[in-house]
N, C-alpha and C. Protein backbone atom coordinates (compact mmCIF):
# COMPACT_ATOMS: atom_id res chain seq x y z
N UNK A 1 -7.57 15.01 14.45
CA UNK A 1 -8.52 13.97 14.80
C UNK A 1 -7.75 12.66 14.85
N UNK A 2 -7.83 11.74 15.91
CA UNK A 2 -7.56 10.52 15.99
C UNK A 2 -8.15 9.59 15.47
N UNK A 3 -7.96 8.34 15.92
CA UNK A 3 -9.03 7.34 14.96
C UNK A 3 -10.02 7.28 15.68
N UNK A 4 -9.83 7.42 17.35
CA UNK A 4 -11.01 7.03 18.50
C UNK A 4 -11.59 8.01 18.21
N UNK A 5 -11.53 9.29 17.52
CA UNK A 5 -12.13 10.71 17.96
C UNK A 5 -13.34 10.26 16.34
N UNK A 6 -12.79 9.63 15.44
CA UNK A 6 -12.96 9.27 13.67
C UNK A 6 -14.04 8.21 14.32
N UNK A 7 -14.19 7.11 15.09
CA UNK A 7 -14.92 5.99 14.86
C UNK A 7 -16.22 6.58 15.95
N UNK A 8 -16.15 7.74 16.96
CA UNK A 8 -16.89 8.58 17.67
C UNK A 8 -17.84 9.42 16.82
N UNK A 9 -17.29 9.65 15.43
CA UNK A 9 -17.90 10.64 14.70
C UNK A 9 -18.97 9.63 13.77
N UNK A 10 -18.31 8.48 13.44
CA UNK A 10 -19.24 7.51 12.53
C UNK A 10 -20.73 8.03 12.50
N UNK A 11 -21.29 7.34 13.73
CA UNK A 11 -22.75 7.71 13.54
C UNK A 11 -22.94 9.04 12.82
N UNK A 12 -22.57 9.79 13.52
CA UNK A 12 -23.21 11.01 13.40
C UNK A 12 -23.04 11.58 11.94
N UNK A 13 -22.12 10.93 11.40
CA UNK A 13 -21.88 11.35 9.80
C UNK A 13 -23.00 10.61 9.44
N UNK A 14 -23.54 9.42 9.23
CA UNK A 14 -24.41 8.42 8.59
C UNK A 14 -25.92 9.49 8.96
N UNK A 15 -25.99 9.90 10.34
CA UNK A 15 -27.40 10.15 10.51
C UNK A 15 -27.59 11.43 9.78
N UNK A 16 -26.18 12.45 9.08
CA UNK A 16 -26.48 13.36 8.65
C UNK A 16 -27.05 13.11 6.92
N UNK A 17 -26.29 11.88 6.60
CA UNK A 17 -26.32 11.60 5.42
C UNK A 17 -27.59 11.14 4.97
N UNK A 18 -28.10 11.67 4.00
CA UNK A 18 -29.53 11.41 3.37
C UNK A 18 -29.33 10.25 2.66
N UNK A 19 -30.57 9.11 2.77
CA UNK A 19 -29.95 8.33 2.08
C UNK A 19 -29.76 6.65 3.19
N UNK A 20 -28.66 7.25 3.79
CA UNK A 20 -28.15 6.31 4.79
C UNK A 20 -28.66 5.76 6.11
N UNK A 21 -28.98 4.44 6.05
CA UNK A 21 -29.63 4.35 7.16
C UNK A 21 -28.89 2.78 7.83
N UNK A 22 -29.46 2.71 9.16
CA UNK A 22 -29.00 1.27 9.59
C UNK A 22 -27.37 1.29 10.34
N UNK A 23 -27.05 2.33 10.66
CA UNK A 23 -25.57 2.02 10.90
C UNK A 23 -25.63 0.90 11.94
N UNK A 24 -24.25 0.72 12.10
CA UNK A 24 -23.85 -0.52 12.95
C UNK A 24 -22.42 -1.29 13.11
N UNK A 25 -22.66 -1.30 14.28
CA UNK A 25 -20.18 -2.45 13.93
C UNK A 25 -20.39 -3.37 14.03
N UNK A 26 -19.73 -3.05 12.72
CA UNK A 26 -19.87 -5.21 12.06
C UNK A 26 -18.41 -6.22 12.54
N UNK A 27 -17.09 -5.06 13.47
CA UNK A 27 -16.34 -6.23 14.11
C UNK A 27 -15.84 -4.29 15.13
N UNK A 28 -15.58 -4.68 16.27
CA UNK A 28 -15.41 -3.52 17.27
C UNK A 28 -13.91 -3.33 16.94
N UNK A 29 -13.38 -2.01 17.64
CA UNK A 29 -11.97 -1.52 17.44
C UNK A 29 -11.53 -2.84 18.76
N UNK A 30 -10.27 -2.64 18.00
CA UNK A 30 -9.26 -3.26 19.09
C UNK A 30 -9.16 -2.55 19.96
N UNK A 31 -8.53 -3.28 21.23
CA UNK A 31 -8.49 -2.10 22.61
C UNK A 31 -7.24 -1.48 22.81
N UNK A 32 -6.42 -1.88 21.83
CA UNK A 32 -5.04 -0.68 22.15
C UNK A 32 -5.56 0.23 20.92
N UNK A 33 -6.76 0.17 20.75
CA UNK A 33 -7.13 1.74 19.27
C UNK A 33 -5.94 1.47 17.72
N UNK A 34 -4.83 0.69 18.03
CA UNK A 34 -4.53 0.83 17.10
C UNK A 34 -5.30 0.40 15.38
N UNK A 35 -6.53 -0.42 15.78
CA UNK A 35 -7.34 -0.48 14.71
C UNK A 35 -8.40 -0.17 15.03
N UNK A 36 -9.18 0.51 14.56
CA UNK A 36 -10.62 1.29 14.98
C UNK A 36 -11.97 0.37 14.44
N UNK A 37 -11.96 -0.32 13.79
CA UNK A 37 -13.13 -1.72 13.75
C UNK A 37 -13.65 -1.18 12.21
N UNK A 38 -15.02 -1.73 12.02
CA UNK A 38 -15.11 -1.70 11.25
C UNK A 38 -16.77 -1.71 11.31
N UNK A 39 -17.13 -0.33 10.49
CA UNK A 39 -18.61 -0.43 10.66
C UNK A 39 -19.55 -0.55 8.91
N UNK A 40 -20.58 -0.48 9.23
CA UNK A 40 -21.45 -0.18 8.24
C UNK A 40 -22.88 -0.15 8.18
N UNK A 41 -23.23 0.83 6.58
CA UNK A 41 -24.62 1.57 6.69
C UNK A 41 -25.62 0.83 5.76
N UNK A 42 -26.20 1.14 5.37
CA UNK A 42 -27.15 0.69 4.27
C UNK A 42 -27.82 2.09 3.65
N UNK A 43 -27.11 2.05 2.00
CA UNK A 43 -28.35 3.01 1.26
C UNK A 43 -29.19 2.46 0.60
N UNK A 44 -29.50 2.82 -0.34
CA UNK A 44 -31.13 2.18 -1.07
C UNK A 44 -30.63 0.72 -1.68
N UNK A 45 -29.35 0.59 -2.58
CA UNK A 45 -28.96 -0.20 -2.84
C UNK A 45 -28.02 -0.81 -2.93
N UNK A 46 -27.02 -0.33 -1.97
CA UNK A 46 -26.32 -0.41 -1.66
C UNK A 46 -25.24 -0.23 -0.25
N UNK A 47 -24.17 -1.28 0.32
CA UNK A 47 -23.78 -1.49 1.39
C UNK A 47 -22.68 -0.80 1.25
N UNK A 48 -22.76 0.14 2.49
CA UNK A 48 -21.43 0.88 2.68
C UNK A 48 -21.09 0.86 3.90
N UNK A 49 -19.24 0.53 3.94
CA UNK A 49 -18.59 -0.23 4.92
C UNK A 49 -17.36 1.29 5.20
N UNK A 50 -17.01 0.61 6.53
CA UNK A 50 -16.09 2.14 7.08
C UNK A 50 -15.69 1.12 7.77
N UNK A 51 -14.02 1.37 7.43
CA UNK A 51 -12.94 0.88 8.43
C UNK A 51 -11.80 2.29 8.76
N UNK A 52 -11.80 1.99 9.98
CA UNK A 52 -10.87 3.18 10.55
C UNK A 52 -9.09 2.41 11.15
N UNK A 53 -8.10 2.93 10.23
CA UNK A 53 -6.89 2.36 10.55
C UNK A 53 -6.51 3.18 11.26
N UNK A 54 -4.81 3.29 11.47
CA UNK A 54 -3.71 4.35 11.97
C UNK A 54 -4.52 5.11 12.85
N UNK A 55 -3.45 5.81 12.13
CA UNK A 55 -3.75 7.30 13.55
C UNK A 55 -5.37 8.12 13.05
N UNK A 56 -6.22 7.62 11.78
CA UNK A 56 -7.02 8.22 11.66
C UNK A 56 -7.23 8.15 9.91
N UNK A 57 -7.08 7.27 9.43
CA UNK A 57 -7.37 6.74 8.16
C UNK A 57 -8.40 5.80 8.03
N UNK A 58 -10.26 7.04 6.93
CA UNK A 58 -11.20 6.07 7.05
C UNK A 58 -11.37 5.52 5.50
N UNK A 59 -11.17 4.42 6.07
CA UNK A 59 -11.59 3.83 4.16
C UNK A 59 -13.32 3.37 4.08
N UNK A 60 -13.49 3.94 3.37
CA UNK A 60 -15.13 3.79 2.98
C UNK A 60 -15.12 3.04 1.54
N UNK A 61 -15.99 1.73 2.00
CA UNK A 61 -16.05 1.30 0.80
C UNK A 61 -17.56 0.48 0.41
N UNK A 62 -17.95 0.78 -0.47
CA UNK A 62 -18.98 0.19 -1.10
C UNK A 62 -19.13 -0.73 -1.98
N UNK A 63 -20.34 -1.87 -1.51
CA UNK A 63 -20.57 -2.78 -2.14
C UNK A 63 -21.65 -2.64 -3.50
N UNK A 64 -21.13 -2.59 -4.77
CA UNK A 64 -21.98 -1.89 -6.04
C UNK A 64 -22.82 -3.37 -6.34
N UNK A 65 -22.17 -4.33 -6.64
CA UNK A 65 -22.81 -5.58 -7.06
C UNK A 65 -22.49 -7.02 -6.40
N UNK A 66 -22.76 -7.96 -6.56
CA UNK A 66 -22.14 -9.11 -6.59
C UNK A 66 -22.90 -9.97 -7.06
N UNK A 67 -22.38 -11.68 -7.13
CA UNK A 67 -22.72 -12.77 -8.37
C UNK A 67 -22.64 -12.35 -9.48
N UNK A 68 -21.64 -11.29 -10.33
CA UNK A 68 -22.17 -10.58 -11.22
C UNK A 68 -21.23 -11.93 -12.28
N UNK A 69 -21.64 -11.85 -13.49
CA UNK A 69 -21.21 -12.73 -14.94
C UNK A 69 -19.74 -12.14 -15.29
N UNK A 70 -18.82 -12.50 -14.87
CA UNK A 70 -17.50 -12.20 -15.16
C UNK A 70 -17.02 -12.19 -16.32
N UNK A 71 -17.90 -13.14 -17.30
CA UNK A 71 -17.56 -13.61 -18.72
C UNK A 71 -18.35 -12.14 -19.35
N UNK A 72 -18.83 -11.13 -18.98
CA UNK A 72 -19.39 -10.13 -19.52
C UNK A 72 -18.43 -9.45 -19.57
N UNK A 73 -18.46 -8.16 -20.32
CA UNK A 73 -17.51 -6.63 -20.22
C UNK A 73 -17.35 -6.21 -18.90
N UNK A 74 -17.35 -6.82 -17.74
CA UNK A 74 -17.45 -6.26 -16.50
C UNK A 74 -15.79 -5.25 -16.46
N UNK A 75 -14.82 -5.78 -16.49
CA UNK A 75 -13.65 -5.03 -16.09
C UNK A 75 -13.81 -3.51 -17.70
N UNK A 76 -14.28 -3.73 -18.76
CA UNK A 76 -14.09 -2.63 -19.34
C UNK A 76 -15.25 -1.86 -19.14
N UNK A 77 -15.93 -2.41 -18.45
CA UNK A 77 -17.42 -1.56 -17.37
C UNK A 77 -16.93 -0.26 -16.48
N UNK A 78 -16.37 -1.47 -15.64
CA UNK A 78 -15.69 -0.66 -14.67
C UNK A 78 -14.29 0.34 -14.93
N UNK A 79 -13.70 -0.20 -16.30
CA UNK A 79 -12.53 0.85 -16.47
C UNK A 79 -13.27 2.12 -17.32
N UNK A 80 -14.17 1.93 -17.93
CA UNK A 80 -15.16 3.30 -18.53
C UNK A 80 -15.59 4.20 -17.57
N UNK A 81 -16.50 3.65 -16.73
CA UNK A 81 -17.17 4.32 -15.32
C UNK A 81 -15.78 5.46 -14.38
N UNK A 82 -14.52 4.65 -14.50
CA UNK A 82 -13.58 5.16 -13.29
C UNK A 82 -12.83 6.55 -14.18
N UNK A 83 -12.47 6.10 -15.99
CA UNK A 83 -11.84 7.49 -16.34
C UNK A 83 -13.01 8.81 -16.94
N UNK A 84 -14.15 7.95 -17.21
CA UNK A 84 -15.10 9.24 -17.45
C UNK A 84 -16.62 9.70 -16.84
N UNK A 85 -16.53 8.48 -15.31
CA UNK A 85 -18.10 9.00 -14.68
C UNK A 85 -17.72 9.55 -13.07
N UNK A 86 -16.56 8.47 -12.66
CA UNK A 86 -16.81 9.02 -11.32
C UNK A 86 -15.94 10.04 -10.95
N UNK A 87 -16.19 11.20 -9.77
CA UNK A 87 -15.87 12.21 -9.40
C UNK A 87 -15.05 11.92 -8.49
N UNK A 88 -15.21 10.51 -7.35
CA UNK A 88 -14.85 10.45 -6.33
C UNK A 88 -14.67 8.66 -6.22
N UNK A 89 -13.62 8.35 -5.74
CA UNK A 89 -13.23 7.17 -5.26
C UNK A 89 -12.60 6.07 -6.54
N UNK A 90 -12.76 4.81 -6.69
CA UNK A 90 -12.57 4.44 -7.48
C UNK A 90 -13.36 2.53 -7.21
N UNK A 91 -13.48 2.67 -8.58
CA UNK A 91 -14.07 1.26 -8.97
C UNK A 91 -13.27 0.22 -9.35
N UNK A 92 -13.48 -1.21 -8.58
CA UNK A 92 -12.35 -2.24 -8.98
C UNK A 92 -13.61 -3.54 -8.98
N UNK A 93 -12.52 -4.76 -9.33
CA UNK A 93 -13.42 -5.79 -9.07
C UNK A 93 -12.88 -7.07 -9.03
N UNK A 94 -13.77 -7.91 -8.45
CA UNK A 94 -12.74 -9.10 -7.47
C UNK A 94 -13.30 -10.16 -8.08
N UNK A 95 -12.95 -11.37 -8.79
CA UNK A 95 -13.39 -12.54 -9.00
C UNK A 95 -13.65 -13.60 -8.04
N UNK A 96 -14.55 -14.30 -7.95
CA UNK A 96 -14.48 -15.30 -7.01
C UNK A 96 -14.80 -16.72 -7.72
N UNK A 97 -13.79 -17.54 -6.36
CA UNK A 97 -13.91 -18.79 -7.66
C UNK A 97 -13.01 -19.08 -8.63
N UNK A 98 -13.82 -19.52 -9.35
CA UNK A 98 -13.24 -19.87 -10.58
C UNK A 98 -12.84 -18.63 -11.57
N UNK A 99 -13.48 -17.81 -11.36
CA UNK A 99 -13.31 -16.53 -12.24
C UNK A 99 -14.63 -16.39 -13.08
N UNK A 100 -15.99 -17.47 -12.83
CA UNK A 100 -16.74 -17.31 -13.38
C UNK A 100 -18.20 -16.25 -12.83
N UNK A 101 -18.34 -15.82 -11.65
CA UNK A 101 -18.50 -15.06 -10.97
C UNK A 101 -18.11 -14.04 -10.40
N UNK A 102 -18.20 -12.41 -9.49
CA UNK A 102 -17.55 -11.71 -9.29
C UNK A 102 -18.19 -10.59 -8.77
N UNK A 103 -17.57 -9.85 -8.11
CA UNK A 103 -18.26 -8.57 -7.59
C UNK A 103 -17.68 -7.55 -7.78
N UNK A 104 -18.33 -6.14 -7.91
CA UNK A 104 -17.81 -4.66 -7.90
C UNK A 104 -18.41 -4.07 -6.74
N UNK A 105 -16.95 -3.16 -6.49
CA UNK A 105 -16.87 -2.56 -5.36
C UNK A 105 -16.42 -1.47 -5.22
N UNK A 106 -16.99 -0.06 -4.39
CA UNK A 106 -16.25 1.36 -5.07
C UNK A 106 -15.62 2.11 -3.72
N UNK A 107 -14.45 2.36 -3.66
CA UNK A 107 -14.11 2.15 -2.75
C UNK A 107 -13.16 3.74 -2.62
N UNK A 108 -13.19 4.51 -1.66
CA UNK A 108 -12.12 6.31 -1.47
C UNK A 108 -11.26 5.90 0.72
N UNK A 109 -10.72 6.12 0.31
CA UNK A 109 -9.60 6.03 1.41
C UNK A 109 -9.42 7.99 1.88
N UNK A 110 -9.88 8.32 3.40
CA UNK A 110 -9.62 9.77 3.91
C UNK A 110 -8.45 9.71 4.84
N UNK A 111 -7.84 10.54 4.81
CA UNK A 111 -6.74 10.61 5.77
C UNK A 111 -7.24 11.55 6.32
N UNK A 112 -7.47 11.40 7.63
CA UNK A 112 -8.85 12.38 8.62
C UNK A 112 -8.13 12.76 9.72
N UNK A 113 -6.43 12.82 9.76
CA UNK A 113 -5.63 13.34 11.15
C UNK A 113 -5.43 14.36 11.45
N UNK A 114 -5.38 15.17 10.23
CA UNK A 114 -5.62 16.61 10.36
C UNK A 114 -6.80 17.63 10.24
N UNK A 115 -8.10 16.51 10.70
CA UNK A 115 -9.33 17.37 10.26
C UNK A 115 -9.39 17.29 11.71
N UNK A 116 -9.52 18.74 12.00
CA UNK A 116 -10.46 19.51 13.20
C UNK A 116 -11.39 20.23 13.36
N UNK A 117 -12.03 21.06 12.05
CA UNK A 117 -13.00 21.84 12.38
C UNK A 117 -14.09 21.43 11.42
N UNK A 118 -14.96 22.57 11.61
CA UNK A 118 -16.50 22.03 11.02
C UNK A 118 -16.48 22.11 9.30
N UNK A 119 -15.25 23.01 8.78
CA UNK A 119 -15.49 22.51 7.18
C UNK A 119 -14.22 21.75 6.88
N UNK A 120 -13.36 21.10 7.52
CA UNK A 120 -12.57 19.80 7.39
C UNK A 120 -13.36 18.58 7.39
N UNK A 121 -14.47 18.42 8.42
CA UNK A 121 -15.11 17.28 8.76
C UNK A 121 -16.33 17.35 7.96
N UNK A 122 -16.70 18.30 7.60
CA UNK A 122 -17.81 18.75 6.29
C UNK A 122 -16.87 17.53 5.15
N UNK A 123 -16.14 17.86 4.81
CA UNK A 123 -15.13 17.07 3.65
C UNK A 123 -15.70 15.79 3.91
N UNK A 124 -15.22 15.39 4.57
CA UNK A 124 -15.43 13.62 5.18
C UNK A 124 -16.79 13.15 4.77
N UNK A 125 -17.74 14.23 5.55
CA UNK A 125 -18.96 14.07 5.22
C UNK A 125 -20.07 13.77 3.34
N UNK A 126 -19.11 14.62 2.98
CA UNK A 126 -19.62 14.77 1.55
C UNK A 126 -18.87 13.39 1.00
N UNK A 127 -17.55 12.94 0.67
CA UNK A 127 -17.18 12.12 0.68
C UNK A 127 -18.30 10.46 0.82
N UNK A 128 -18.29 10.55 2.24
CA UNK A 128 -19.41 9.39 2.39
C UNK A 128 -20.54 9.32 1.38
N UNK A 129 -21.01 11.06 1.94
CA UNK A 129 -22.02 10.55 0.56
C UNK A 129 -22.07 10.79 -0.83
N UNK A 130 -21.28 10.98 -1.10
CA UNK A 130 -20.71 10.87 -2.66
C UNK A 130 -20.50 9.42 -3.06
N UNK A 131 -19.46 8.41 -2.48
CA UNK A 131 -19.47 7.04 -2.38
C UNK A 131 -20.80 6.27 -2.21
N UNK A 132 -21.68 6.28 -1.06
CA UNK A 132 -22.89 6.08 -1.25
C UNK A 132 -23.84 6.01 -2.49
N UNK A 133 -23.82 7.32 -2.79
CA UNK A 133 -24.59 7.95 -3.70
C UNK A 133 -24.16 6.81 -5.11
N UNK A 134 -22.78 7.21 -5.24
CA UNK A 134 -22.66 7.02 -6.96
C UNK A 134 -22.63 5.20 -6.55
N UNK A 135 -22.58 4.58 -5.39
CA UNK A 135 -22.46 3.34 -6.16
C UNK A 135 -24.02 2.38 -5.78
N UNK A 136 -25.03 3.66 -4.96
CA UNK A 136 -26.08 3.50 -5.34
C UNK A 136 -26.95 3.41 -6.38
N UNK A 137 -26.45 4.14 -7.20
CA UNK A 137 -26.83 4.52 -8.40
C UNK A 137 -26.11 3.66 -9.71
N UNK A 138 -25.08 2.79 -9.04
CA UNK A 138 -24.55 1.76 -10.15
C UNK A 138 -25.15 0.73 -9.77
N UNK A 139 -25.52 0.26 -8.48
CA UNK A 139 -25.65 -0.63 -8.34
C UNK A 139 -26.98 -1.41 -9.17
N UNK A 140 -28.19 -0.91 -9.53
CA UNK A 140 -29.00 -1.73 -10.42
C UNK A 140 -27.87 -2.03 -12.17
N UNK A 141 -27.34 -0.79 -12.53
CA UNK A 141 -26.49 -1.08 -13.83
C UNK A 141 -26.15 -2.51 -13.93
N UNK A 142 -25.04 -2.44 -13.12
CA UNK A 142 -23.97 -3.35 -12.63
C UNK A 142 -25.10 -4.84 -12.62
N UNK A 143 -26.31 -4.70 -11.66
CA UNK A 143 -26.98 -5.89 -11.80
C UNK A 143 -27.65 -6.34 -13.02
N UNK A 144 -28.26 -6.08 -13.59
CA UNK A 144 -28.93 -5.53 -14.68
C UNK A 144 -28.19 -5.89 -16.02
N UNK A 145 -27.03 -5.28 -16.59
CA UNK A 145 -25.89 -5.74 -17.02
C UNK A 145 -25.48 -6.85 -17.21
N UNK A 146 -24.62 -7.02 -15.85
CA UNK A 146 -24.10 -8.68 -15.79
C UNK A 146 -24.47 -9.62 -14.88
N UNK A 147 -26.25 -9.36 -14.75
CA UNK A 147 -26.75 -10.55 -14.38
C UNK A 147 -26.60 -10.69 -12.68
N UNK A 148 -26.32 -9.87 -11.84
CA UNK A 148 -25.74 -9.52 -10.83
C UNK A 148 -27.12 -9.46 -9.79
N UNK A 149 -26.64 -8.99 -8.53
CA UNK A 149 -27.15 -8.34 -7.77
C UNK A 149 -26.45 -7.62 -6.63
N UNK A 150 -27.64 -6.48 -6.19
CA UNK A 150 -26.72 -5.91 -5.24
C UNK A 150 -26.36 -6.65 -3.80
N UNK A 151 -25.79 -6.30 -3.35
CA UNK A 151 -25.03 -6.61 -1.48
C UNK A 151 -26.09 -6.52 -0.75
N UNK A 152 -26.48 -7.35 0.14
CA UNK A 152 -27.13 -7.46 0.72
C UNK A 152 -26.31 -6.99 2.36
N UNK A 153 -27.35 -6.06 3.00
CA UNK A 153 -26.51 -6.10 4.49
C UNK A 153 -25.66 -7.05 5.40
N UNK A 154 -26.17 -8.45 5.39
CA UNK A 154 -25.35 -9.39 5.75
C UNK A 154 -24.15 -9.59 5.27
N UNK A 155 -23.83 -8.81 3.93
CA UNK A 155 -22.28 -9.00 3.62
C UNK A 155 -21.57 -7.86 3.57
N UNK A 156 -21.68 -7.46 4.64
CA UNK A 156 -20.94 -6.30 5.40
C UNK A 156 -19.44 -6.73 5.52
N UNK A 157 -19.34 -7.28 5.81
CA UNK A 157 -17.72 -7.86 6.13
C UNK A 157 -17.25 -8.31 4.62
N UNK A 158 -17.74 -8.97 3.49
CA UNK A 158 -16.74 -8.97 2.58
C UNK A 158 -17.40 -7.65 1.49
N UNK A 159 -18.00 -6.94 2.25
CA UNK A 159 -17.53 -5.27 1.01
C UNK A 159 -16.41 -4.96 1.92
N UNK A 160 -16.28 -4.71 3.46
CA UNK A 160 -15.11 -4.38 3.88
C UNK A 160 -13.93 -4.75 3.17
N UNK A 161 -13.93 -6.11 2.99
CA UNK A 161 -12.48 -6.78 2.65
C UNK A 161 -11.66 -7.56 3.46
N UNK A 162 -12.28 -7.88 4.49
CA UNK A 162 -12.32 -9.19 5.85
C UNK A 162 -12.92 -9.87 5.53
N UNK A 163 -13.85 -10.58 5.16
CA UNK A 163 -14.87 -11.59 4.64
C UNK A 163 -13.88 -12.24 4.46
């Protein structure tokens, strides 16, 4: 699979995915393909972003919180959650500012060049919604917690990491 063949499949992964709704490209591929753009979905509470690089590398990443209280346990939040809850991807988090504010974000990288058939691309699929899923399911914590809230669709571009 290429990346054009990877950013062709987008939809159709989202519409399989329960859960996921709203897809959409939030900046188009370049026209020599060497970057495949950058899209995203909406689950219940959370924003999930798909950028397609190379020859076929999709990074899926989700927006768990933001405005969250930085001065809280947030980083030993997130280092608890990554060695004993999640199955799939990983949890980091970005200060903004001053450092008195901040967001979490959960984020799995596929290398999708060698997927061709229907249980290679099954993989991909579960993936998405595994990411979805678990940082749906953090995302009230995370708010709740440290005072936070979740991503709103309009900030599609900084869960990507272009913002």
């Amino acid at each position: 699979m290429n990346s054009r063949e990877l950013v062709e499949l987008l939809p159709h992964f989202v519409s399989h995915a329960e859960g996921l709704s709203d897809f959409r490209t939030v900046l188009p591929p370049a026209p020599d393909q060497v970057w495949g753009g950058v899209y995203a979905c909406q689950d219940r509470s959370a924003v999930v972003t798909f950028m397609v690089n190379g020859e076929a590398a999709l990074r899926i990443t989700a927006g768990v919180a933001t405005d969250l209280d930085m001065r809280t346990d947030v980083g030993a939040h997130v280092n608890t959650l990554n060695t004993k809850v999640l199955m799939v991807g990983r949890l980091f988090y970005r200060e903004a500012g001053d450092g008195a504010r901040g967001a979490v974000l959960l984020q799995e990288i596929v290398e999708c060049e060698h997927f061709d058939s229907g249980p290679s691309v099954n993989a991909v699929l579960m993936v998405i919604m595994r990411v979805a899923a678990m940082a749906g399911r953090l995302s009230p914590e995370f708010s709740e917690r440290h005072g936070g809230r979740p991503w709103s669709a309009d900030e599609a571009l900084l869960v990507s990491g272009l913002g």
